[in-house]
N, C-alpha and C. Protein backbone atom coordinates (compact mmCIF):
# COMPACT_ATOMS: atom_id res chain seq x y z
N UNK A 1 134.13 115.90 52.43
CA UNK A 1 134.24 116.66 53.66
C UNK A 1 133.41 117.92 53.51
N UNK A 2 132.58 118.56 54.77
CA UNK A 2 131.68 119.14 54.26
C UNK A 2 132.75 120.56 55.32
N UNK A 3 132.82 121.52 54.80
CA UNK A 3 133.08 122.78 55.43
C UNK A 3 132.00 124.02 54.84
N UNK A 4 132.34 124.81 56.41
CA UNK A 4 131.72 126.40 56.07
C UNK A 4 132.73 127.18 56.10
N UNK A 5 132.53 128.36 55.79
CA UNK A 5 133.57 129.58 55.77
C UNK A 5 132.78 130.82 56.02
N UNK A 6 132.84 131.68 57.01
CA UNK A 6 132.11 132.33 57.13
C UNK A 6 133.04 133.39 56.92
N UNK A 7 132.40 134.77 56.28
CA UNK A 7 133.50 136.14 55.90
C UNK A 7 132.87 137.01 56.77
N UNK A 8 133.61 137.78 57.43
CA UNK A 8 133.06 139.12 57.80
C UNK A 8 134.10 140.32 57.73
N UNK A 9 133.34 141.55 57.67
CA UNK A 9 134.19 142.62 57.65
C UNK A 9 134.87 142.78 58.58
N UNK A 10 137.07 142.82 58.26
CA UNK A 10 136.99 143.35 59.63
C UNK A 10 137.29 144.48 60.39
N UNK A 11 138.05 144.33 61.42
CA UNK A 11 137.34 145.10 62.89
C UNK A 11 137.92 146.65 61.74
N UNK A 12 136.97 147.92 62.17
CA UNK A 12 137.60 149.21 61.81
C UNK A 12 136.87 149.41 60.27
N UNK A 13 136.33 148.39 59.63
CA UNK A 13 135.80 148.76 58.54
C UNK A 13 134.53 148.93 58.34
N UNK A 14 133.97 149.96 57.73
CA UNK A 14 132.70 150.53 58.19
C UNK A 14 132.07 149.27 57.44
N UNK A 15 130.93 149.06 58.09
CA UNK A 15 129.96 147.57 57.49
C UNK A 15 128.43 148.41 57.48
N UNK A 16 128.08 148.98 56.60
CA UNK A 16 127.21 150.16 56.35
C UNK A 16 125.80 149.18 56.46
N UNK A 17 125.63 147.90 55.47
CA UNK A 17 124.55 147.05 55.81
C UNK A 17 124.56 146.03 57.70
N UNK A 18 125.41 146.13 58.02
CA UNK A 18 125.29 145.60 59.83
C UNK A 18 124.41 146.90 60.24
N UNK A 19 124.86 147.90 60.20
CA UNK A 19 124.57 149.67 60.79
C UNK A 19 122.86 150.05 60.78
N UNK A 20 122.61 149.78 59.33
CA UNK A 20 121.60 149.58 59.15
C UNK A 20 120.43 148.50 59.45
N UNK A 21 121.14 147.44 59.75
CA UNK A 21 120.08 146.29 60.18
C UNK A 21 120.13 146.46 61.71
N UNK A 22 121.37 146.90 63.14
CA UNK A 22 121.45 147.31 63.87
C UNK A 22 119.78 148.64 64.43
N UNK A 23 120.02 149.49 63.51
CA UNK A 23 118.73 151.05 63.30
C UNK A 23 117.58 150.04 63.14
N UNK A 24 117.38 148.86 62.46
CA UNK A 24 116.15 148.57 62.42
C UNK A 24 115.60 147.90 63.37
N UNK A 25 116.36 146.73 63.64
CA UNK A 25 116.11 146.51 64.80
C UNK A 25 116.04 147.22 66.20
N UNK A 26 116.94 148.28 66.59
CA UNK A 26 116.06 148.89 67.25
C UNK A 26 114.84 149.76 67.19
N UNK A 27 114.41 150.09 65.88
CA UNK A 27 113.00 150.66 65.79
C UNK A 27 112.03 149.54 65.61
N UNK A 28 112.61 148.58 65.82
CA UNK A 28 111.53 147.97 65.95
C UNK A 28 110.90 146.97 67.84
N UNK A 29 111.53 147.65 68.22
CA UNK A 29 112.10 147.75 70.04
C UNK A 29 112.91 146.68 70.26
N UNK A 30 113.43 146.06 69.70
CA UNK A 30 114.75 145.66 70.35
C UNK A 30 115.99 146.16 71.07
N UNK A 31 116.06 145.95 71.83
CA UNK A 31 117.47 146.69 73.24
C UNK A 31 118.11 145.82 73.11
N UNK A 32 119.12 146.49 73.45
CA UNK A 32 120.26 145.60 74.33
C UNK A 32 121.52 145.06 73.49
N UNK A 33 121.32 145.87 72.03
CA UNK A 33 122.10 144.85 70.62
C UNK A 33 123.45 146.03 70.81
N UNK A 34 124.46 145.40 70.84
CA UNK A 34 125.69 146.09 71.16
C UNK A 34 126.24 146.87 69.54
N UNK A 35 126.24 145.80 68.70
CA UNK A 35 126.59 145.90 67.51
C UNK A 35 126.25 144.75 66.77
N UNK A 36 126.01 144.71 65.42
CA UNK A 36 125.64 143.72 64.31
C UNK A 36 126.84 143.98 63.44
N UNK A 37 127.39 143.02 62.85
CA UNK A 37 128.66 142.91 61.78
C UNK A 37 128.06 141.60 60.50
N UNK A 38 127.26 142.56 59.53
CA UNK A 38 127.09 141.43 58.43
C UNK A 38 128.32 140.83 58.46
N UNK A 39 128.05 139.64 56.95
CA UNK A 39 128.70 138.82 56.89
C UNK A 39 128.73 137.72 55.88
N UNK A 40 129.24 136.64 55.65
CA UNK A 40 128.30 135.78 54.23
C UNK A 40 129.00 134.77 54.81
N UNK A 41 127.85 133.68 54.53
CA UNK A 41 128.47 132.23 55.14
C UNK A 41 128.48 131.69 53.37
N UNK A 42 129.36 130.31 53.19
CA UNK A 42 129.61 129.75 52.12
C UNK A 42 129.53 128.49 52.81
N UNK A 43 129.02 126.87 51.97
CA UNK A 43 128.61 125.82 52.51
C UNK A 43 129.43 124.99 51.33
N UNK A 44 130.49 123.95 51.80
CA UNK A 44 131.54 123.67 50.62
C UNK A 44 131.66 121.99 50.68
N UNK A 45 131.44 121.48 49.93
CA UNK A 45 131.28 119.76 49.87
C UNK A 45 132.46 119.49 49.45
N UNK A 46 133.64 119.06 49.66
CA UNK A 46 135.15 118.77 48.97
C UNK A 46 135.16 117.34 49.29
N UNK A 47 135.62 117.06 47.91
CA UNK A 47 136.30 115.23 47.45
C UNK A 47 137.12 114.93 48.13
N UNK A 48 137.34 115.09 49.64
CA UNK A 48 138.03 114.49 50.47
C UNK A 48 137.97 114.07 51.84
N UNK A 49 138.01 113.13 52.49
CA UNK A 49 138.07 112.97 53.95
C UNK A 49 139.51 113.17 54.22
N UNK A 50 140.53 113.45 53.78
CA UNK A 50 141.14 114.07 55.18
C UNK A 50 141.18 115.81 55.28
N UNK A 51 140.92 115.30 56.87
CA UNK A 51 140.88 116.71 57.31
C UNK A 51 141.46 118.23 57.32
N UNK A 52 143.07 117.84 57.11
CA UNK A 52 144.07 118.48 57.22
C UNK A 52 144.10 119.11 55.92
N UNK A 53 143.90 118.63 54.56
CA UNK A 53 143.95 118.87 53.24
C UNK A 53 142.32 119.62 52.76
N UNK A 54 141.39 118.80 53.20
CA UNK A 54 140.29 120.14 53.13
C UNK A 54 140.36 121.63 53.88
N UNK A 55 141.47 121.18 55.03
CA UNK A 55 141.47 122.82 55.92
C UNK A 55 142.22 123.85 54.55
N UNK A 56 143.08 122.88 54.30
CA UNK A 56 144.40 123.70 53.57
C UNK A 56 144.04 124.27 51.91
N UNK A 57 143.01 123.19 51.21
CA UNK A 57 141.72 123.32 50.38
C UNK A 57 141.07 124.53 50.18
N UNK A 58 140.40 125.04 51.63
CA UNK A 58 140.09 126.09 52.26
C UNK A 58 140.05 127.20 52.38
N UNK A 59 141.40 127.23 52.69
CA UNK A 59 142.12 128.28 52.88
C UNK A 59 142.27 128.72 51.29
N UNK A 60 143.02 128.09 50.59
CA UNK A 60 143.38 128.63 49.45
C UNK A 60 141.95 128.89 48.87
N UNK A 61 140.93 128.43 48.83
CA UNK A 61 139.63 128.72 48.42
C UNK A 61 139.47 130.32 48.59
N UNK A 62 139.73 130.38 50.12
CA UNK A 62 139.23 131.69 50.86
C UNK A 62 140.66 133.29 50.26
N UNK A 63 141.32 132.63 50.53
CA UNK A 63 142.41 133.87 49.32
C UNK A 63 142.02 134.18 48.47
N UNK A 64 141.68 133.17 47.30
CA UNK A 64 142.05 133.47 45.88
C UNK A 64 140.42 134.03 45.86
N UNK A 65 139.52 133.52 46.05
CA UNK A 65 138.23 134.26 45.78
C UNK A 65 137.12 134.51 46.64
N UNK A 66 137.32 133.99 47.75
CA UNK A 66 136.01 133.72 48.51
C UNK A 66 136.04 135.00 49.91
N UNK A 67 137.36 135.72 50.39
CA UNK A 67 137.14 136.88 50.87
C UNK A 67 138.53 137.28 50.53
N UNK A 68 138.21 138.61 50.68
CA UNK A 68 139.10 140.31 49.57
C UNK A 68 139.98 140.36 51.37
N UNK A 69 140.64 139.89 50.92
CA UNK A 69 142.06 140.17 52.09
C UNK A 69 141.81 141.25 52.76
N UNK A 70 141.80 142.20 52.38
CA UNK A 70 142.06 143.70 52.46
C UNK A 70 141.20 143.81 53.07
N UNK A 71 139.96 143.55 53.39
CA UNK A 71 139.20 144.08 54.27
C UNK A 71 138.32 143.41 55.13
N UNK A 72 138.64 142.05 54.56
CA UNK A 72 137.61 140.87 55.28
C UNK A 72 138.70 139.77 56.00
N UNK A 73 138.06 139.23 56.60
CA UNK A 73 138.77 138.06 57.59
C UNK A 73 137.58 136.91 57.39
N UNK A 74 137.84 135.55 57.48
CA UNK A 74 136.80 134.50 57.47
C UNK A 74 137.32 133.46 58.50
N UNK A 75 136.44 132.84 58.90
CA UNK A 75 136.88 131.59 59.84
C UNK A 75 136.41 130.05 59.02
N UNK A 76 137.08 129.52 59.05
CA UNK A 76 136.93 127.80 58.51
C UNK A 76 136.04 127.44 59.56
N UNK A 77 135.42 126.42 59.38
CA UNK A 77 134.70 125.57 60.46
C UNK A 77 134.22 124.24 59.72
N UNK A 78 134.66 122.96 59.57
CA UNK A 78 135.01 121.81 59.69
C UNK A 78 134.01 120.67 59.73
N UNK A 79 132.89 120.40 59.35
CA UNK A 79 131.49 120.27 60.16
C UNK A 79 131.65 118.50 60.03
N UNK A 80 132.06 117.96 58.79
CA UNK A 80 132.11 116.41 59.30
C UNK A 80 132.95 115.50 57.79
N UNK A 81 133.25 114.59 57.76
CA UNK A 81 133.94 113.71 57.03
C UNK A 81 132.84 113.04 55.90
N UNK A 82 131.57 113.47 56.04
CA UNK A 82 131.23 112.44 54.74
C UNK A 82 130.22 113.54 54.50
C-alpha cells in the first residue's frame, strides 16, 4: 500500500522558512500569495493491502517519528493498494 504523509507547521507557529519563501516570491513580482506554510511530504510503501491497517500503520509512523506533536500536524493520504 503506497501512502503520503504530509507535515506542516501548525496554525500560530512561526514557520520562518514559508515567511521567507513568501518575501521572495514577491520580489520577484508575484501578487496575490496570501500566505506560504512550508512543510515536508514523506512517500511510504507498506507490506500491506488493507487499507484500514496501513491508515493505523501511519499514524503510529507519524507520532513516534515522522512529526513533533507539539508543533506540527500531518495529514495521511492513501494513494492506492499495490
Amino acid at each position: 500500500m503506497k501512502v503520503q504523509v504530509h507535515t506542516t507547521l501548525k496554525e500560530g507557529v512561526l514557520d520562518p522558512q514559508g515567511k521567507a519563501v513568501g518575501s521572495a516570491l514577491k520580489n520577484l513580482g508575484f501578487s496575490g500569495i496570501k500566505k506560504i506554510r512550508q512543510g515536508k511530504l514523506f512517500d511510504i510503501d507498506l507490506e500491506t493491502d488493507n487499507k484500514d491497517e496501513a491508515e493505523k500503520i501511519t499514524k503510529k509512523i507519524c507520532k513516534v517519528l515522522l512529526a513533533n506533536m507539539v508543533i506540527e500536524d500531518y495529514r495521511i493520504i492513501i494513494l492506492s493498494d499495490n
